[in-house]
C-alpha atoms as a PDB file:
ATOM      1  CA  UNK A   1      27.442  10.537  13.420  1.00  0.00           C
ATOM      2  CA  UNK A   2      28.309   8.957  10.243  1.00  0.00           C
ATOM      3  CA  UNK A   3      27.583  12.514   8.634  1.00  0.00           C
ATOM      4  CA  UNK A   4      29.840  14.038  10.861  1.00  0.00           C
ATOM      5  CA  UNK A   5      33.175  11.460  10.267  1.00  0.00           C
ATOM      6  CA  UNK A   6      32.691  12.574   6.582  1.00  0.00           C
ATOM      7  CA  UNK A   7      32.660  16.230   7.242  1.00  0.00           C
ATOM      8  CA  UNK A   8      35.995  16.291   9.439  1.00  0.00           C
ATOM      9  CA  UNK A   9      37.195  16.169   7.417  1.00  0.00           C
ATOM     10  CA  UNK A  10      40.343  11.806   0.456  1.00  0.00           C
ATOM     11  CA  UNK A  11      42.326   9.624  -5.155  1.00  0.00           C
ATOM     12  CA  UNK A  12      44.398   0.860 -14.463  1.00  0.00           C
ATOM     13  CA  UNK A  13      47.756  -3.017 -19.148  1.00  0.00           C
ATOM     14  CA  UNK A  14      51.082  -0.380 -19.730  1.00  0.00           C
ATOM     15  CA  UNK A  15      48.694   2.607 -19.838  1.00  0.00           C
ATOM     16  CA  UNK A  16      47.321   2.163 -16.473  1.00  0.00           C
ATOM     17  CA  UNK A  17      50.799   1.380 -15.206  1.00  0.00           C
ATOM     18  CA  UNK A  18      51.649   5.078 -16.554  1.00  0.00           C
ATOM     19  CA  UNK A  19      49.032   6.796 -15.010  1.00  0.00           C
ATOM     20  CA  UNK A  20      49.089   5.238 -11.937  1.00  0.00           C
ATOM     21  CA  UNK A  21      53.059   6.432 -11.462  1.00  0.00           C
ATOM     22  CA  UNK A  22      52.542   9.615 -13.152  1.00  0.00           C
ATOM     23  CA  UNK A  23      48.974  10.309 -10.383  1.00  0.00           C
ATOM     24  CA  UNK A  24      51.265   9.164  -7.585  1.00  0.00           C
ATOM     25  CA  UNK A  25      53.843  11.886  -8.600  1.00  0.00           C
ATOM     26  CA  UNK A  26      51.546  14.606  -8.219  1.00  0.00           C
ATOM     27  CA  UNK A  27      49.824  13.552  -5.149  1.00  0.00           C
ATOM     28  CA  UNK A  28      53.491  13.189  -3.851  1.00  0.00           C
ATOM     29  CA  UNK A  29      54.464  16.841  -5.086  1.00  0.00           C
ATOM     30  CA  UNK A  30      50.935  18.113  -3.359  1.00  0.00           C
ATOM     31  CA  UNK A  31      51.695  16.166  -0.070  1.00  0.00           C
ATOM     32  CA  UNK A  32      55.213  18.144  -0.483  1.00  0.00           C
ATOM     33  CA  UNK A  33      54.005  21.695  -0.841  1.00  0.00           C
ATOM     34  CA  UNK A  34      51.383  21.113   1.926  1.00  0.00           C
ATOM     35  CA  UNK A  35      54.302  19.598   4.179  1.00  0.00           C
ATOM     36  CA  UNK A  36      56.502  22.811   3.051  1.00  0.00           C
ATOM     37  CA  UNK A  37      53.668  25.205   3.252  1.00  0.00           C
ATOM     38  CA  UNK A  38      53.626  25.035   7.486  1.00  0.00           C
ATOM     39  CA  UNK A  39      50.245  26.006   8.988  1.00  0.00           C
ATOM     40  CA  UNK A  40      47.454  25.937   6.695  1.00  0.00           C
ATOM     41  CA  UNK A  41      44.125  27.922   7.264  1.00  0.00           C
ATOM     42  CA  UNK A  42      41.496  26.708   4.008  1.00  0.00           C
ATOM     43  CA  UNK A  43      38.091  27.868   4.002  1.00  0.00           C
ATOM     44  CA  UNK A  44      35.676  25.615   2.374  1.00  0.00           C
ATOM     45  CA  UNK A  45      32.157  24.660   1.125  1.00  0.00           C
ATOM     46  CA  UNK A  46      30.506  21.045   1.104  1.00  0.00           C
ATOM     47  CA  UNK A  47      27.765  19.221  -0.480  1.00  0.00           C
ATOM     48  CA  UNK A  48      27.121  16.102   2.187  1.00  0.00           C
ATOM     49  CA  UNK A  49      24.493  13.878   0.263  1.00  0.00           C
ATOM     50  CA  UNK A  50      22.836  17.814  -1.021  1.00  0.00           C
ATOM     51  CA  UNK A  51      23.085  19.200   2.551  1.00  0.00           C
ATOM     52  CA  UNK A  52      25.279  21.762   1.802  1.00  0.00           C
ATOM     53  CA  UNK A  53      27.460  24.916   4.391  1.00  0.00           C
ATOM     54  CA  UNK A  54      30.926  26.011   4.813  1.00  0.00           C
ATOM     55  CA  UNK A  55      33.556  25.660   7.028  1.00  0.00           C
ATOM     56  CA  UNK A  56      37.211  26.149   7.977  1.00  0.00           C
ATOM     57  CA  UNK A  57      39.762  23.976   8.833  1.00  0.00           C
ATOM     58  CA  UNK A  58      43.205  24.717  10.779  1.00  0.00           C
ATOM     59  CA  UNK A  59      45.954  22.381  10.229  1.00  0.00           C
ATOM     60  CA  UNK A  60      49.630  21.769  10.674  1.00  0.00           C
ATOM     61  CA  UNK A  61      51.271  18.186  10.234  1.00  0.00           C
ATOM     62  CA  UNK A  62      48.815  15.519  11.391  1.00  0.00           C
ATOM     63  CA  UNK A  63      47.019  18.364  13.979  1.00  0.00           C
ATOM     64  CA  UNK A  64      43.941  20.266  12.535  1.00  0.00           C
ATOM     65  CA  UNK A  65      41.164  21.960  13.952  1.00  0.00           C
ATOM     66  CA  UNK A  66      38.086  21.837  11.721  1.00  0.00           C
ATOM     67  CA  UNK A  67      34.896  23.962  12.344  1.00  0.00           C
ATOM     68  CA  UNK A  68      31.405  23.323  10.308  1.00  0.00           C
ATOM     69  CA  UNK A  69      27.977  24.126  10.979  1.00  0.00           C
ATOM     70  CA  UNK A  70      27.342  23.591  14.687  1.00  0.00           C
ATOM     71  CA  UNK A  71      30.268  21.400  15.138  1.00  0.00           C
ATOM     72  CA  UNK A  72      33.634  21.660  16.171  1.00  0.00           C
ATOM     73  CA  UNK A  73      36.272  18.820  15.727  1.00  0.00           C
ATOM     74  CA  UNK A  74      39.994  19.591  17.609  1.00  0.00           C
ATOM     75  CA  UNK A  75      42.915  16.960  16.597  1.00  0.00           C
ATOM     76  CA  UNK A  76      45.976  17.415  18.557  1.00  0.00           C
ATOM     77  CA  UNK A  77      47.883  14.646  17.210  1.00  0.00           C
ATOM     78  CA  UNK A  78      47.099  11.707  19.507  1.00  0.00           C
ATOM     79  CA  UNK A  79      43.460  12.989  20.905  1.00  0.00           C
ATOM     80  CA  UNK A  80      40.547  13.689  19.450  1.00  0.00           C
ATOM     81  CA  UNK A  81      37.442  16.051  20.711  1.00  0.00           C
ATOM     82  CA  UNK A  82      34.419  16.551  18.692  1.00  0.00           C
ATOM     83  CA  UNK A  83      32.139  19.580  20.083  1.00  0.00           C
ATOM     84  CA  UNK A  84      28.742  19.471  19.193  1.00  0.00           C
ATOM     85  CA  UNK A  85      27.099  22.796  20.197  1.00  0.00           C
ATOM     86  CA  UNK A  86      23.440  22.288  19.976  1.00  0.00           C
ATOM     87  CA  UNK A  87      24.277  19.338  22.702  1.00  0.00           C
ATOM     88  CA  UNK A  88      26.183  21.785  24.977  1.00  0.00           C
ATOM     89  CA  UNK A  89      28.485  18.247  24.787  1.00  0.00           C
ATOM     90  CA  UNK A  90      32.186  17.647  23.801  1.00  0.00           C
ATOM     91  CA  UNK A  91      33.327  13.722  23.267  1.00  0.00           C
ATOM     92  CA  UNK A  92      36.825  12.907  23.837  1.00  0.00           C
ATOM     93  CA  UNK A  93      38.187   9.859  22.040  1.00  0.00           C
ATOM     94  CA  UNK A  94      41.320   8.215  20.482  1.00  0.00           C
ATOM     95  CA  UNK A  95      40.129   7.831  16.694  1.00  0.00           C
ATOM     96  CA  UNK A  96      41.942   5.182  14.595  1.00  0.00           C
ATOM     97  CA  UNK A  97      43.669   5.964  11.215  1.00  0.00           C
ATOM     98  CA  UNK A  98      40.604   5.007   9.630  1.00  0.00           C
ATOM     99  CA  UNK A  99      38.190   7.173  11.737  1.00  0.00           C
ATOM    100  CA  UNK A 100      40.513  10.435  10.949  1.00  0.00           C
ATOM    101  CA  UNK A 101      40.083   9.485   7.367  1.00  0.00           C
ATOM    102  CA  UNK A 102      36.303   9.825   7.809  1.00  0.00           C
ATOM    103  CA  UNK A 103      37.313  13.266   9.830  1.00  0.00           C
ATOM    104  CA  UNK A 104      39.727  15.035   7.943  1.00  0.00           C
ATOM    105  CA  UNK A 105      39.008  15.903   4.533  1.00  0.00           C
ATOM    106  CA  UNK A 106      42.713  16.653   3.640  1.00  0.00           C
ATOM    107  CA  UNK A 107      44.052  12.966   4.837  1.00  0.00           C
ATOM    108  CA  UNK A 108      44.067  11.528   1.482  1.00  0.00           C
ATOM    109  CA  UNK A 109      47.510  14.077   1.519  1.00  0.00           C
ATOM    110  CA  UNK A 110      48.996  10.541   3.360  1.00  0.00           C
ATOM    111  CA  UNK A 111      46.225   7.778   2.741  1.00  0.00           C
ATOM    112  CA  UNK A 112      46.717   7.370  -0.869  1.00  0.00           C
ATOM    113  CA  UNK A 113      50.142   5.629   0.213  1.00  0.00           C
ATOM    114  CA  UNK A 114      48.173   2.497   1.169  1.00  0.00           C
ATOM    115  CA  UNK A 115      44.911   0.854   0.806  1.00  0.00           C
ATOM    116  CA  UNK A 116      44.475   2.626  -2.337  1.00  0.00           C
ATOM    117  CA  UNK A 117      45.224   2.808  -6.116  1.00  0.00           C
ATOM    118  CA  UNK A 118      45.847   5.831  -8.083  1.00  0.00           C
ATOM    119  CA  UNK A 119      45.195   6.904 -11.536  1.00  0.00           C
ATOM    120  CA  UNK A 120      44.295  10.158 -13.736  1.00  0.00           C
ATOM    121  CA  UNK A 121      40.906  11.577 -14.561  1.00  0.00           C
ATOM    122  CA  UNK A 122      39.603  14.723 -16.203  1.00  0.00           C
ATOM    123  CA  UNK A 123      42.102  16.854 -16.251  1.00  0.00           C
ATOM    124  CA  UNK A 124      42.187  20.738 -17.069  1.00  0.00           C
ATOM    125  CA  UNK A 125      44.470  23.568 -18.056  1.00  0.00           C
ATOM    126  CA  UNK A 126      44.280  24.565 -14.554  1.00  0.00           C
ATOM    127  CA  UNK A 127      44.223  21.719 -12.452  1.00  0.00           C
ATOM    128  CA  UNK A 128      44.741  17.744 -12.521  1.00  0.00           C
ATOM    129  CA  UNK A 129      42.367  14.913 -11.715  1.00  0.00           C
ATOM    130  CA  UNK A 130      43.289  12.165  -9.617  1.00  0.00           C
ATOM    131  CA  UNK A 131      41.245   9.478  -8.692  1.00  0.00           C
ATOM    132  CA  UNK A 132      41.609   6.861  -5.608  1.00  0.00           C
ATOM    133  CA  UNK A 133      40.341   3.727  -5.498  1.00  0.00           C
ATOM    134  CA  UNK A 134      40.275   1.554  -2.368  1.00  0.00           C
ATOM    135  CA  UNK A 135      42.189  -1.392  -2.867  1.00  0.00           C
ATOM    136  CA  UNK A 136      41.604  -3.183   0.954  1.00  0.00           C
ATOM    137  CA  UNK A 137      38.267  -3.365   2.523  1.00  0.00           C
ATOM    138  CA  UNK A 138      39.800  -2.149   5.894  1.00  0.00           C
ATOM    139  CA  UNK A 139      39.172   1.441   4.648  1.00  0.00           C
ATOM    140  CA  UNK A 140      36.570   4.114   5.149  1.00  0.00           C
ATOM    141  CA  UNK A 141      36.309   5.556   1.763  1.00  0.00           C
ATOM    142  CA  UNK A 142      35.622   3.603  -1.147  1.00  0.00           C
ATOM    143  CA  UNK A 143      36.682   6.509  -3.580  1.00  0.00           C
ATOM    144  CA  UNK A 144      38.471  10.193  -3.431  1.00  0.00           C
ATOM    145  CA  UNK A 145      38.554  12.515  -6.421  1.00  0.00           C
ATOM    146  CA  UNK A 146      41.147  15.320  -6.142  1.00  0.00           C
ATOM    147  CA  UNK A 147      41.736  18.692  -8.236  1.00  0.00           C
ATOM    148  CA  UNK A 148      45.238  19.566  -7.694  1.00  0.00           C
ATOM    149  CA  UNK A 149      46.112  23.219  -8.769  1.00  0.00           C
ATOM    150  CA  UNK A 150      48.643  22.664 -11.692  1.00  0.00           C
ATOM    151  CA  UNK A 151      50.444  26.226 -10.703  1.00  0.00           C
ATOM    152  CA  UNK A 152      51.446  25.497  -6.710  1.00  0.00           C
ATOM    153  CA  UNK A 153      49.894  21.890  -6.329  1.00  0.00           C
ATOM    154  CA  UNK A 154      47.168  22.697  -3.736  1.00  0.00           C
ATOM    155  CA  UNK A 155      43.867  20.688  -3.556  1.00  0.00           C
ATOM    156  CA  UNK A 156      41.291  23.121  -4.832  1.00  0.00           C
ATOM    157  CA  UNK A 157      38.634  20.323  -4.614  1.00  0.00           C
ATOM    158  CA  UNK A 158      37.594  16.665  -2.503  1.00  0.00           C
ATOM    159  CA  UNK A 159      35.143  14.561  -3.167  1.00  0.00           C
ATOM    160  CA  UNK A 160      34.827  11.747  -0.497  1.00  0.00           C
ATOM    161  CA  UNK A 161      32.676   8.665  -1.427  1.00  0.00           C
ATOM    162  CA  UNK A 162      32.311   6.243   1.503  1.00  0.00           C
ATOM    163  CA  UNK A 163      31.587   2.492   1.732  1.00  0.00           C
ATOM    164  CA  UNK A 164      28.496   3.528   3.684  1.00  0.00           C
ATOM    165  CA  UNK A 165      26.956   5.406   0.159  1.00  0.00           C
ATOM    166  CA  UNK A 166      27.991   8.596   1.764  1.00  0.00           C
ATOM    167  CA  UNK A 167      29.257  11.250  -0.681  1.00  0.00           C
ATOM    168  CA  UNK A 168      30.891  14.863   0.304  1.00  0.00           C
ATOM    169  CA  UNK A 169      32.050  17.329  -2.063  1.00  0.00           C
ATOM    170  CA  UNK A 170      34.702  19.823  -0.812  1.00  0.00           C
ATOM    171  CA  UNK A 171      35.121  23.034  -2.406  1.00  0.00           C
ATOM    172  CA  UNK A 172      38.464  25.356  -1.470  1.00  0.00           C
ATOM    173  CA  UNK A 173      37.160  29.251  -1.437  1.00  0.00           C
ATOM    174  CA  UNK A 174      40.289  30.051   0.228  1.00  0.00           C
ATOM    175  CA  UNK A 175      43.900  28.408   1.135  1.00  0.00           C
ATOM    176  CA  UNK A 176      46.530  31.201   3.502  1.00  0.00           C
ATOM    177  CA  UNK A 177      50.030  29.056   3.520  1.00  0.00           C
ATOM    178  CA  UNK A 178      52.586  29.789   6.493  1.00  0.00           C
ATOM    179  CA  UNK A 179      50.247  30.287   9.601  1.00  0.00           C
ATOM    180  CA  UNK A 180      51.445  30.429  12.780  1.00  0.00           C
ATOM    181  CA  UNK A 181      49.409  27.917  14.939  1.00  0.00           C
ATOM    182  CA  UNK A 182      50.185  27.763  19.082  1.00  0.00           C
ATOM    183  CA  UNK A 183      49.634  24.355  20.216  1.00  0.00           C
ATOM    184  CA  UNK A 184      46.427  24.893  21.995  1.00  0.00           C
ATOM    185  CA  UNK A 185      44.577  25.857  18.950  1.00  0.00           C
ATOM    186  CA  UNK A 186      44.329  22.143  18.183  1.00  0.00           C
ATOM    187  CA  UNK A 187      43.020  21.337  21.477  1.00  0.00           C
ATOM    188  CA  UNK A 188      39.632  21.441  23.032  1.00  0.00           C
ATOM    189  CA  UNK A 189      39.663  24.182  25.818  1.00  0.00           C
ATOM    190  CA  UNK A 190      37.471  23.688  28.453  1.00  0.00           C
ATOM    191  CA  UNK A 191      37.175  27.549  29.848  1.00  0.00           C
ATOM    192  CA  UNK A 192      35.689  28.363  26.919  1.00  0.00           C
ATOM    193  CA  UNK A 193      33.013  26.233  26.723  1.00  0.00           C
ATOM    194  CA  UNK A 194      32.086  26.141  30.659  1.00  0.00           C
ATOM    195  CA  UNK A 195      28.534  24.903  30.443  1.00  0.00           C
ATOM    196  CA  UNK A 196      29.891  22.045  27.687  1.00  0.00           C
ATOM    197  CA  UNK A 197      29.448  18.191  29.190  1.00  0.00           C
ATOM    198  CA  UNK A 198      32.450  16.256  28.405  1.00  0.00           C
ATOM    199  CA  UNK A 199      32.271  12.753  28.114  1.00  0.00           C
ATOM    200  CA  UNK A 200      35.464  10.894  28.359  1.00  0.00           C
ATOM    201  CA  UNK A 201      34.973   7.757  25.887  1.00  0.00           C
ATOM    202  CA  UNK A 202      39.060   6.802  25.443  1.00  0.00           C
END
């Protein structure tokens, strides 16, 4: 289970001062362009401690939809429903901030506001580094690293280090801007999984 929160889905004198301000400007321009950029399809890869697959995730404001492996996680907003289809079983919950932090492997788009510190790392010709650093032991992940594209400011690469040891590497194979999302698509659908159990655990 611990696996799976990681999957659904997260970035020090003068000098640190300055790169602190000048990593929270870009993570603030990236948080922009995916706030301007409407629905968001992104097809991915992940390493999850060297087990490694692909996935897809669906998102629009705080909603997403992400699908990996043989699981499928629906966010609506408020309610959460994590489909596991080996199980035939879908759990329904109300996750905390912390628990769609685990989830969602684009949150650190709002997380890096609070609880963390920000500052630059390696940075390229075609993208740039920022590192997060948990600064309150209330969170989930102990570290993000983030490659912003320099030319439009989309994440083109996550990796997630939890306080658990846990570590998940995200790599972007493909990011569509200006989807068109109906409101069910973030919502578990129950006719069309009719032999799924669902167990109500709000």
């Amino acid at each position: 289970m611990k696996k799976l929160f990681v999957i659904m889905i997260s970035l020090l004198s003068v000098m640190n001062v300055l790169a602190e301000d000048e990593a929270t400007k870009i993570l603030d321009k990236a948080a922009s362009a995916f706030k301007a950029a409407g629905g968001v399809t992104i097809s991915y890869t992940y390493n999850l401690n060297g087990d490694t697959g692909k996935g897809t995730i669906k998102m629009q404001g705080k909603k997403f939809v992400n699908t990996f492996g043989d699981h499928v996680i629906w966010f609506n907003g408020k309610t959460l429903w994590t489909l596991v289809k080996e199980n035939e079983e879908v759990n329904v919950t109300t996750p905390t901030p912390k628990e769609l932090a685990g989830i969602n492997p684009y949150s650190f788009m709002n997380m890096y506001k609070q609880g963390y510190k920000a500052s630059m790392g390696k940075s390229t010709a075609t993208y740039y580094e920022v590192i997060l650093k948990a600064t309150s032991p209330s969170t989930s992940m102990k570290s993000v690293v983030v490659h912003i594209l320099k030319k439009n400011y989309e994440p083109c690469y996550v990796k997630l280090a939890t306080v658990d040891g846990i570590e998940n590497k995200i790599t972007v194979t493909k990011y569509i801007t200006n989807q068109n999302f109906s409101a069910d698509t973030f919502a578990f659908n129950p006719k069309k999984y009719p032999n799924v159990d669902i167990v109500d655990l709000r």
